[in-house]
PDB file of N, CA and C in Angstrom:
ATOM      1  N   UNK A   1     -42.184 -21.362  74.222  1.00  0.00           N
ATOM      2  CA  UNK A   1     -41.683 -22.633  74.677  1.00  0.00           C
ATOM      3  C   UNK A   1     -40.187 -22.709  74.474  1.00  0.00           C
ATOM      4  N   UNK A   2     -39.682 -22.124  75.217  1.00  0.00           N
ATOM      5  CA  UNK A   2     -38.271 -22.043  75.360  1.00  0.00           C
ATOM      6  C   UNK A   2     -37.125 -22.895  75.753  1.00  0.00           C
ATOM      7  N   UNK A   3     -37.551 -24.389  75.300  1.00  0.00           N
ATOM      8  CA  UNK A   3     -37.262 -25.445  76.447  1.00  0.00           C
ATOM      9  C   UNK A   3     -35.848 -25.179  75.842  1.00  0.00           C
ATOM     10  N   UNK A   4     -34.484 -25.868  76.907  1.00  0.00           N
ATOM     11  CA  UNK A   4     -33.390 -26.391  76.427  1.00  0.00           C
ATOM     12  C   UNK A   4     -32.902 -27.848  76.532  1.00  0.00           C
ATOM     13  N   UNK A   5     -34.124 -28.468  76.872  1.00  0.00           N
ATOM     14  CA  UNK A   5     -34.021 -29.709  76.142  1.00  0.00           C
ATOM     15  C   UNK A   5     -33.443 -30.608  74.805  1.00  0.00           C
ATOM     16  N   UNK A   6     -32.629 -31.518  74.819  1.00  0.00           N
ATOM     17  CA  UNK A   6     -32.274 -32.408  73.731  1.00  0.00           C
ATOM     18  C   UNK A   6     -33.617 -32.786  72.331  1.00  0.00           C
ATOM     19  N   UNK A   7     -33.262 -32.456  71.724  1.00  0.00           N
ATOM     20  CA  UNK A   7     -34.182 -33.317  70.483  1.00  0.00           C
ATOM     21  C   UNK A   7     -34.548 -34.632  70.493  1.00  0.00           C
ATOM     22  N   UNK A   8     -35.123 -35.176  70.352  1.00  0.00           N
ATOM     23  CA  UNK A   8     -35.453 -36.337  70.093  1.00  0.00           C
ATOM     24  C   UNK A   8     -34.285 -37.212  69.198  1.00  0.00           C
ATOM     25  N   UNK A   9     -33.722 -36.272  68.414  1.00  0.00           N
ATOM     26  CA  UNK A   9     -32.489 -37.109  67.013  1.00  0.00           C
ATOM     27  C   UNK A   9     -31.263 -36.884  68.355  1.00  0.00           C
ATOM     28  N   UNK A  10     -31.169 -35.983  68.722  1.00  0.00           N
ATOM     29  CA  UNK A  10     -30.048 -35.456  69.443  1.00  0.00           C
ATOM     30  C   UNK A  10     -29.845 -36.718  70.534  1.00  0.00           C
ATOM     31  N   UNK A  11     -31.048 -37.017  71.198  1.00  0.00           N
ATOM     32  CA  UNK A  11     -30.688 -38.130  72.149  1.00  0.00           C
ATOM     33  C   UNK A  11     -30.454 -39.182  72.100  1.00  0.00           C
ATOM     34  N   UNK A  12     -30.752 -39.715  71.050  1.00  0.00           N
ATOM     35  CA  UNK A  12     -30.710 -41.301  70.341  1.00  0.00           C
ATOM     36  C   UNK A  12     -29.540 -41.490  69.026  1.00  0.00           C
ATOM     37  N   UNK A  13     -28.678 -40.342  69.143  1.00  0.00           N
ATOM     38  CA  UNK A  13     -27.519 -40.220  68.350  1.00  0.00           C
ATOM     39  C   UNK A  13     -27.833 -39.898  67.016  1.00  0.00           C
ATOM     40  N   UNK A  14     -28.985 -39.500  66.571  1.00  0.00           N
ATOM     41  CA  UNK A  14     -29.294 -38.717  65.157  1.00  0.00           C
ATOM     42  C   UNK A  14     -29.052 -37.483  65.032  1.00  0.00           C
ATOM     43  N   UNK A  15     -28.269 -36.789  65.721  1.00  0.00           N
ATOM     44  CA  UNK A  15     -28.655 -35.519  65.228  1.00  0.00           C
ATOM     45  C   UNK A  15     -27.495 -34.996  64.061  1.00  0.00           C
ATOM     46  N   UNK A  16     -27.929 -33.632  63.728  1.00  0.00           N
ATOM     47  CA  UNK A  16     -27.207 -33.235  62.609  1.00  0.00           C
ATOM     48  C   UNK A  16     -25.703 -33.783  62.948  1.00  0.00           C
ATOM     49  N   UNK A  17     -24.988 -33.289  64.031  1.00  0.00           N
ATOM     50  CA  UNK A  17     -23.656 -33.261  63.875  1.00  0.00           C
ATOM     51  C   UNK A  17     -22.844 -34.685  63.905  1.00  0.00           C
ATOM     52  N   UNK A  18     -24.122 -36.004  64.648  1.00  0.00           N
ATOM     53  CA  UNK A  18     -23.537 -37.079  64.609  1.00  0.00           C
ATOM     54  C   UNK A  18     -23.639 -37.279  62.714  1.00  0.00           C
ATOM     55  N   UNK A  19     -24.515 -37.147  62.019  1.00  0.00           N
ATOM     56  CA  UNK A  19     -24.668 -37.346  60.666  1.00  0.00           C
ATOM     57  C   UNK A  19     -23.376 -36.833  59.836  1.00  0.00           C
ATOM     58  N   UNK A  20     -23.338 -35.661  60.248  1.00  0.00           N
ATOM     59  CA  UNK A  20     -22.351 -35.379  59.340  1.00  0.00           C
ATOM     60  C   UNK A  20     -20.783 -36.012  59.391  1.00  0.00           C
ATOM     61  N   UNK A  21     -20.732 -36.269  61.321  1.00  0.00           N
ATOM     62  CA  UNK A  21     -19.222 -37.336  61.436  1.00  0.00           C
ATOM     63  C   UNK A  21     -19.537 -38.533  60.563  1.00  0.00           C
ATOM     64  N   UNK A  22     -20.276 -39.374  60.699  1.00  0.00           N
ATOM     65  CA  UNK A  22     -20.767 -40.698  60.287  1.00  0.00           C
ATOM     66  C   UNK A  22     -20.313 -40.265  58.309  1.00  0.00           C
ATOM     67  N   UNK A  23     -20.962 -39.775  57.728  1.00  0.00           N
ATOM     68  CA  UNK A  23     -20.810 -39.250  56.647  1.00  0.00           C
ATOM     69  C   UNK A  23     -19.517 -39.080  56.195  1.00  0.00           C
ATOM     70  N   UNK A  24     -18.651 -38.028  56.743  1.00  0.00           N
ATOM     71  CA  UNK A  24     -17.111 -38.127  56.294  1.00  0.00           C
ATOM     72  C   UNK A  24     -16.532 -39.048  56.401  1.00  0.00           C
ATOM     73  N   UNK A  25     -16.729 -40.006  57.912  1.00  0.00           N
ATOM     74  CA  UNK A  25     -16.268 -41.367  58.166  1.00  0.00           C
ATOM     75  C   UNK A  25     -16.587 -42.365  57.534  1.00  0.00           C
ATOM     76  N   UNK A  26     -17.446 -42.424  56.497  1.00  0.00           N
ATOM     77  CA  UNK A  26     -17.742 -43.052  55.594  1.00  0.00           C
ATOM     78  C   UNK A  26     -17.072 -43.355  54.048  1.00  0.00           C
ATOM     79  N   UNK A  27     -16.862 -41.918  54.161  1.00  0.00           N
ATOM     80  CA  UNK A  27     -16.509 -41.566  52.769  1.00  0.00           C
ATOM     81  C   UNK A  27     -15.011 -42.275  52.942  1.00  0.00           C
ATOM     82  N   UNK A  28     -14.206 -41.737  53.960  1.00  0.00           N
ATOM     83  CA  UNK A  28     -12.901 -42.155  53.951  1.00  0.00           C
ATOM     84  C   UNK A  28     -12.699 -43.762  54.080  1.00  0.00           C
ATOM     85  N   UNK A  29     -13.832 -44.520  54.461  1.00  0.00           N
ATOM     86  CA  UNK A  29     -13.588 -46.471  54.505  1.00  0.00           C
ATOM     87  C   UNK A  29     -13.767 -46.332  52.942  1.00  0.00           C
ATOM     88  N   UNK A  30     -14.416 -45.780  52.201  1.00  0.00           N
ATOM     89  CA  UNK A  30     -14.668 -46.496  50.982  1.00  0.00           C
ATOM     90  C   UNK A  30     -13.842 -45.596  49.797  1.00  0.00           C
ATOM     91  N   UNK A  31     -13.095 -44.852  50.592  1.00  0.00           N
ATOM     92  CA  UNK A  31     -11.493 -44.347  49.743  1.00  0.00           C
ATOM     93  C   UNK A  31     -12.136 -43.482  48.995  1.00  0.00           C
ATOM     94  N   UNK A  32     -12.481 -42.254  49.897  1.00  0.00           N
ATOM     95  CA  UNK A  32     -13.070 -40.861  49.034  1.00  0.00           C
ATOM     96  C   UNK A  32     -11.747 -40.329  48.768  1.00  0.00           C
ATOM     97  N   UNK A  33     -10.414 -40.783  49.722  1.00  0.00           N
ATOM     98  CA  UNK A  33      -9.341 -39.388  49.281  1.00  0.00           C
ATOM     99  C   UNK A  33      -8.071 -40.317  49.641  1.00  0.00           C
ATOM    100  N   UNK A  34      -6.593 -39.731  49.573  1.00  0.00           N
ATOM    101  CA  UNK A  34      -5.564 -40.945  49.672  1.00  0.00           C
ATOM    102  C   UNK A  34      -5.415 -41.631  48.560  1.00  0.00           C
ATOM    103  N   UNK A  35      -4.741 -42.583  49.409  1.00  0.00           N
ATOM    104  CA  UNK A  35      -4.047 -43.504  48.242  1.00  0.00           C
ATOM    105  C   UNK A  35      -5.337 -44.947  48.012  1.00  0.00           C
ATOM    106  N   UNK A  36      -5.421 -45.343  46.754  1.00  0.00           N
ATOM    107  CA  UNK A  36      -6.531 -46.439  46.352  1.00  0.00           C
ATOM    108  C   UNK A  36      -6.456 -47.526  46.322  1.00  0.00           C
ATOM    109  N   UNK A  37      -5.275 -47.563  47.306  1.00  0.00           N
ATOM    110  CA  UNK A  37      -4.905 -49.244  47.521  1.00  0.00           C
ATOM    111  C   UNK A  37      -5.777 -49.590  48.666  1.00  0.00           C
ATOM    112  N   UNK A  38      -6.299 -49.237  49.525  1.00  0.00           N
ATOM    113  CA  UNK A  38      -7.107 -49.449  50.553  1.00  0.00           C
ATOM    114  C   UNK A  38      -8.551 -49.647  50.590  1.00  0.00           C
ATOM    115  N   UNK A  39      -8.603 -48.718  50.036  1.00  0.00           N
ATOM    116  CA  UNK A  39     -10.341 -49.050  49.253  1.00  0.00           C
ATOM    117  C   UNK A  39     -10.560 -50.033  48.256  1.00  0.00           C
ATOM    118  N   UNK A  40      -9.811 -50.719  46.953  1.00  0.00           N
ATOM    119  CA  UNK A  40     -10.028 -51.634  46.755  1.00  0.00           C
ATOM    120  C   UNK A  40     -10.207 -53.219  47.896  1.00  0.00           C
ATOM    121  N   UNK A  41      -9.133 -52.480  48.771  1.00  0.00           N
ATOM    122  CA  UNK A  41      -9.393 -53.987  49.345  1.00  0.00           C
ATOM    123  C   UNK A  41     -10.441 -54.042  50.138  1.00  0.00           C
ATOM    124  N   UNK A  42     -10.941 -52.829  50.822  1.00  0.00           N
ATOM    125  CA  UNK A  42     -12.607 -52.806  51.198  1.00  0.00           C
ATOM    126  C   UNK A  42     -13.353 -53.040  50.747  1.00  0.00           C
ATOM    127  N   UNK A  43     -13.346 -52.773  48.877  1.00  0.00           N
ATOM    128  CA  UNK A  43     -14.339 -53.175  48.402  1.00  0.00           C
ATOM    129  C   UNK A  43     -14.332 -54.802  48.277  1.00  0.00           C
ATOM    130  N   UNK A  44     -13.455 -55.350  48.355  1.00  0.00           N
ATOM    131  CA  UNK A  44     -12.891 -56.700  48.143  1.00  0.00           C
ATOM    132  C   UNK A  44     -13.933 -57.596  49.417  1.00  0.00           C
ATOM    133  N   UNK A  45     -13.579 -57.047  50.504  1.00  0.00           N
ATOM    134  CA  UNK A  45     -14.281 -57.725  51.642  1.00  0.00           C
ATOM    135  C   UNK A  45     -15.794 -57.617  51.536  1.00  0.00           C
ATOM    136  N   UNK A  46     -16.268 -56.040  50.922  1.00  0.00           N
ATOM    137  CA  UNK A  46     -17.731 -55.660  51.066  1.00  0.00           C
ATOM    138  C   UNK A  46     -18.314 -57.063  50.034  1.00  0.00           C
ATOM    139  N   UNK A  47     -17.324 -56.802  48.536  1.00  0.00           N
ATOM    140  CA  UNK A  47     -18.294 -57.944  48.152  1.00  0.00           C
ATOM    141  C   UNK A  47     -18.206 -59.455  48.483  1.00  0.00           C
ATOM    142  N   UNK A  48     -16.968 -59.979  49.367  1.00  0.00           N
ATOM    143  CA  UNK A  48     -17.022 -61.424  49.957  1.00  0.00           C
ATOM    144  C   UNK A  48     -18.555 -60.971  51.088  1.00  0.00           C
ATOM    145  N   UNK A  49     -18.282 -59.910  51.794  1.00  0.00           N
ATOM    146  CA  UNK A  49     -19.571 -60.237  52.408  1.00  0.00           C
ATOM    147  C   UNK A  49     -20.859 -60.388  52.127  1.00  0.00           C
ATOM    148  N   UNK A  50     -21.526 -59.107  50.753  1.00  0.00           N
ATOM    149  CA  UNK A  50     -22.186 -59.913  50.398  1.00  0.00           C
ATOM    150  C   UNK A  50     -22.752 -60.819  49.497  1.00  0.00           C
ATOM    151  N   UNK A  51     -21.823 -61.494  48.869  1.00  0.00           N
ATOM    152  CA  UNK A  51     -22.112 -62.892  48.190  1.00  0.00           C
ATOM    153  C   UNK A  51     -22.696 -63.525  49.199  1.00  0.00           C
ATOM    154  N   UNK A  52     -21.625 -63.804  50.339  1.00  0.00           N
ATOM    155  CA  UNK A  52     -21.804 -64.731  51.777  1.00  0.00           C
ATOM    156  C   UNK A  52     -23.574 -64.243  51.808  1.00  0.00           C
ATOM    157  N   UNK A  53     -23.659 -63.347  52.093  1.00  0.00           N
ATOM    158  CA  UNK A  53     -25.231 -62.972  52.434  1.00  0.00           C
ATOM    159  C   UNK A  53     -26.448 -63.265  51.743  1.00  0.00           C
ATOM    160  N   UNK A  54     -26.160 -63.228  50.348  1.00  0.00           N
ATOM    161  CA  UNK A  54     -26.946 -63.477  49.530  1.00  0.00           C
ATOM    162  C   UNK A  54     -26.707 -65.334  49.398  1.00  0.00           C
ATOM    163  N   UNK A  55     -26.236 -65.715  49.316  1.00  0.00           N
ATOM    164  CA  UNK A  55     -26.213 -67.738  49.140  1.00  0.00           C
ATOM    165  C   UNK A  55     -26.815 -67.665  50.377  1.00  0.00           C
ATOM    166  N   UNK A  56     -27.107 -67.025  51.571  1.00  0.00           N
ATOM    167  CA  UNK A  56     -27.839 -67.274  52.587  1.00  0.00           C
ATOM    168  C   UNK A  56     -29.379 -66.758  52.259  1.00  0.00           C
ATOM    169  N   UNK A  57     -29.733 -65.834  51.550  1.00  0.00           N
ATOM    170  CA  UNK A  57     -30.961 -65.269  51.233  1.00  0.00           C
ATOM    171  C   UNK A  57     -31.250 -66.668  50.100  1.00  0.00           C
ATOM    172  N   UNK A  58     -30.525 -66.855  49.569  1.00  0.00           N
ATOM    173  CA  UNK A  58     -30.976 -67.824  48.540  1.00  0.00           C
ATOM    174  C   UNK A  58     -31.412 -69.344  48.936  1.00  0.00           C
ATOM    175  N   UNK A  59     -30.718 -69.270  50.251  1.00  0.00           N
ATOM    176  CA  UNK A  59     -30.870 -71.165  50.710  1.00  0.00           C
ATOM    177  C   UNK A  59     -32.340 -71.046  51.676  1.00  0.00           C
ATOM    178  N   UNK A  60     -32.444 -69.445  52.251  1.00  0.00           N
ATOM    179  CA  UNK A  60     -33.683 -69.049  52.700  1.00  0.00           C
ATOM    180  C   UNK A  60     -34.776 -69.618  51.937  1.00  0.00           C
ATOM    181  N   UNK A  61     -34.440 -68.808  50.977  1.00  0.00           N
ATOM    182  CA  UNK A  61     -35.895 -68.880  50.053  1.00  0.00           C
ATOM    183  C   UNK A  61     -36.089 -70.264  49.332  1.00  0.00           C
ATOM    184  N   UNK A  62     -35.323 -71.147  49.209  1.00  0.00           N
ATOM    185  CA  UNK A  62     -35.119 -72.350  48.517  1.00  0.00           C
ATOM    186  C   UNK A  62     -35.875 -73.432  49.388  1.00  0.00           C
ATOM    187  N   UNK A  63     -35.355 -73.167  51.148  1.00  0.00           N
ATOM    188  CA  UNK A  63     -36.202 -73.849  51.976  1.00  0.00           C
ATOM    189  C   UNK A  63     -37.475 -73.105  52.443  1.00  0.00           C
ATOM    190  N   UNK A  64     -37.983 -72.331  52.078  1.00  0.00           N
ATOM    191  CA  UNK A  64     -38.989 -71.617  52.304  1.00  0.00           C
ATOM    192  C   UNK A  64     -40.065 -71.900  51.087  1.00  0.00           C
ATOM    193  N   UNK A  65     -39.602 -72.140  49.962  1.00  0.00           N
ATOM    194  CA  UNK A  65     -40.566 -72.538  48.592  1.00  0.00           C
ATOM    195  C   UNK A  65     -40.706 -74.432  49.036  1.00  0.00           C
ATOM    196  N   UNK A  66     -39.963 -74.678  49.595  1.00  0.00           N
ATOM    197  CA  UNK A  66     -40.123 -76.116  49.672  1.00  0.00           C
ATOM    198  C   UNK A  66     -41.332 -76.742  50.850  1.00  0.00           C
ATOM    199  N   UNK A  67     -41.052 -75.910  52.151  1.00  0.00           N
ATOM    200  CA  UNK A  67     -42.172 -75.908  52.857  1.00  0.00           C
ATOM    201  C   UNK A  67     -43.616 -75.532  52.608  1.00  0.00           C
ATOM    202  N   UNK A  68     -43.408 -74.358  51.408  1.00  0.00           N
ATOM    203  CA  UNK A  68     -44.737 -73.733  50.993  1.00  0.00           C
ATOM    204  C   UNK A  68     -44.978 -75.185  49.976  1.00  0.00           C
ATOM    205  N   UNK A  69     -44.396 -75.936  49.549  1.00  0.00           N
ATOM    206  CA  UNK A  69     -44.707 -76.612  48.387  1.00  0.00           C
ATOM    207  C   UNK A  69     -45.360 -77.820  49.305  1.00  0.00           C
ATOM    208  N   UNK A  70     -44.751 -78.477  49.962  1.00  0.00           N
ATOM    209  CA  UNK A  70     -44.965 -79.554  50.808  1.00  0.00           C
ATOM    210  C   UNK A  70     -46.516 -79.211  51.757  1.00  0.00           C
ATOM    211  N   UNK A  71     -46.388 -78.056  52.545  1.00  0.00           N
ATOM    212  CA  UNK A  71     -47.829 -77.632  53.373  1.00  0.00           C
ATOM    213  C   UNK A  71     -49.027 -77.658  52.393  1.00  0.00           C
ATOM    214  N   UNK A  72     -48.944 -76.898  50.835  1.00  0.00           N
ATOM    215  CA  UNK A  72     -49.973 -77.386  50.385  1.00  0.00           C
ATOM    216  C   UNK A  72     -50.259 -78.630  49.879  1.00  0.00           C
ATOM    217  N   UNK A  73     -49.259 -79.142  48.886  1.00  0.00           N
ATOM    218  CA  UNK A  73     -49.345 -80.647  49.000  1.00  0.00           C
ATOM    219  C   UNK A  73     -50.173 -81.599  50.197  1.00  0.00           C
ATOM    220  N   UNK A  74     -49.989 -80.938  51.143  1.00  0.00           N
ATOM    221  CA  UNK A  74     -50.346 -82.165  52.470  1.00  0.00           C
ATOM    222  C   UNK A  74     -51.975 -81.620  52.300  1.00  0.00           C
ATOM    223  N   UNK A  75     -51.942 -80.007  52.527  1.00  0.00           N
ATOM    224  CA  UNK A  75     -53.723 -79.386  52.346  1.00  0.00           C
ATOM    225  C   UNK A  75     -54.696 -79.635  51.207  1.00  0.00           C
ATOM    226  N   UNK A  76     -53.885 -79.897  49.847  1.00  0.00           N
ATOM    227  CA  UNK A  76     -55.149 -80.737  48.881  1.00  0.00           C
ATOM    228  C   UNK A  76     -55.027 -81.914  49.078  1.00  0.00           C
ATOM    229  N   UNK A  77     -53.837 -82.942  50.076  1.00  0.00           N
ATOM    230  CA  UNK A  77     -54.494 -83.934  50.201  1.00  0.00           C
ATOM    231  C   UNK A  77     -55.654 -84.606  51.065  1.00  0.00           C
ATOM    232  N   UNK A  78     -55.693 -83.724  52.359  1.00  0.00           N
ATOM    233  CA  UNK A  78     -56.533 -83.549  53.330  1.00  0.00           C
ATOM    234  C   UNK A  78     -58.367 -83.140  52.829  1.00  0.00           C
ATOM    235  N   UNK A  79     -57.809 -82.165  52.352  1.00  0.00           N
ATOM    236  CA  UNK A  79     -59.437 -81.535  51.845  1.00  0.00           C
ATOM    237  C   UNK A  79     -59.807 -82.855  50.377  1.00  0.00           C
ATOM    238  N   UNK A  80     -58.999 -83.725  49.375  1.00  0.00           N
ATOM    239  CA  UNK A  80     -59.379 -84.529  48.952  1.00  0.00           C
ATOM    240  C   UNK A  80     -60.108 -85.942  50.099  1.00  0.00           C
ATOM    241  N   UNK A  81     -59.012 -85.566  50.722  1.00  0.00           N
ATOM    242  CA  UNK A  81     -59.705 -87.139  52.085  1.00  0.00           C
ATOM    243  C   UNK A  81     -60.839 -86.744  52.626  1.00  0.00           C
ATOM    244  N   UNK A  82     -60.938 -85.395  52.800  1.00  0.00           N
ATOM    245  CA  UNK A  82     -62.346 -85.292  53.727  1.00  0.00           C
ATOM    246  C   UNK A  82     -63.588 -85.251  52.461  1.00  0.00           C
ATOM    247  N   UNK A  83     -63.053 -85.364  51.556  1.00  0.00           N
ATOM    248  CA  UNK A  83     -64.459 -85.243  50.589  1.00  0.00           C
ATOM    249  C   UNK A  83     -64.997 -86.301  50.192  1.00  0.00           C
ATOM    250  N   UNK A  84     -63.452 -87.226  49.845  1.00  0.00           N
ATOM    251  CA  UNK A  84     -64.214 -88.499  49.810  1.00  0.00           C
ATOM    252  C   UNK A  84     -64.878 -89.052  50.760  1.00  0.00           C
ATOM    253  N   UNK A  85     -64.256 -88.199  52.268  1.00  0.00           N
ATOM    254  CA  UNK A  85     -65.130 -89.336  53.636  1.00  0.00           C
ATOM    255  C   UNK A  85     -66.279 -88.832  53.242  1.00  0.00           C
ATOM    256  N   UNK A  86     -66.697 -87.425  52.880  1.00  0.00           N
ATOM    257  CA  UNK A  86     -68.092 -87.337  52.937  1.00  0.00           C
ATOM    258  C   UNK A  86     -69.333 -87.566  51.906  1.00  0.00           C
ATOM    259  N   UNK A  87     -69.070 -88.045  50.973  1.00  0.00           N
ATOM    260  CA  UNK A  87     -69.403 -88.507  49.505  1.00  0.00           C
ATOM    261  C   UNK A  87     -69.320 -90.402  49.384  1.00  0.00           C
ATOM    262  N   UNK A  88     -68.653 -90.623  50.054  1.00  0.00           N
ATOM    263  CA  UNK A  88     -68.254 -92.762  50.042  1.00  0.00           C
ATOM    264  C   UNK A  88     -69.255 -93.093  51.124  1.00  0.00           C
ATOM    265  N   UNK A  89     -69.073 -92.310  52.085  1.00  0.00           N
ATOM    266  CA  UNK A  89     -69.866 -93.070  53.414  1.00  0.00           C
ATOM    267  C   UNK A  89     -71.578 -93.237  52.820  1.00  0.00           C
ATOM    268  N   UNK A  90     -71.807 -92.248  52.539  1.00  0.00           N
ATOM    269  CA  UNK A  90     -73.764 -92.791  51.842  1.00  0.00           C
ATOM    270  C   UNK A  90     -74.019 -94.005  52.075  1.00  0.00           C
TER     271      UNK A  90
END
């Protein structure tokens, strides 16, 4: 099977050689080499961004415990109402 067909990584931009650009290009945003005035201030932005991200994961979950709190609240009051309807009426 001799195909000369693309890889599957190769076509969708995974393959080895995109990895390894991505990789060096990496290294150099977060000040693998040079001068270290630049990379602090990357790191400066990385962590404004994610604080920003996380007070958003946090207001997530804050309104997400509140709905879970409230939906059951409303469901033991329901299943209390239907018990008394069916227990009072006799």
């Amino acid at each position: 099977m001799g195909s000369k067909a693309p890889t599957w990584a190769d076509q969708w931009g995974g393959g080895k050689d995109d990895y390894d650009k991505r990789s060096t290009s990496s290294k150099r945003k977060l000040g693998g080499g040079g001068s270290g005035g630049g990379s602090k201030k990357y790191m400066e932005e990385v962590k404004v961004a994610a604080s920003a991200g996380l007070h958003k994961a946090k207001v997530v979950v804050v309104v997400g415990a509140q709905k879970v709190k409230n939906g059951t609240s409303v469901g033991i009051k329901w299943v209390k109402n239907q018990y008394q309807k069916k227990f009072t009426s006799k």
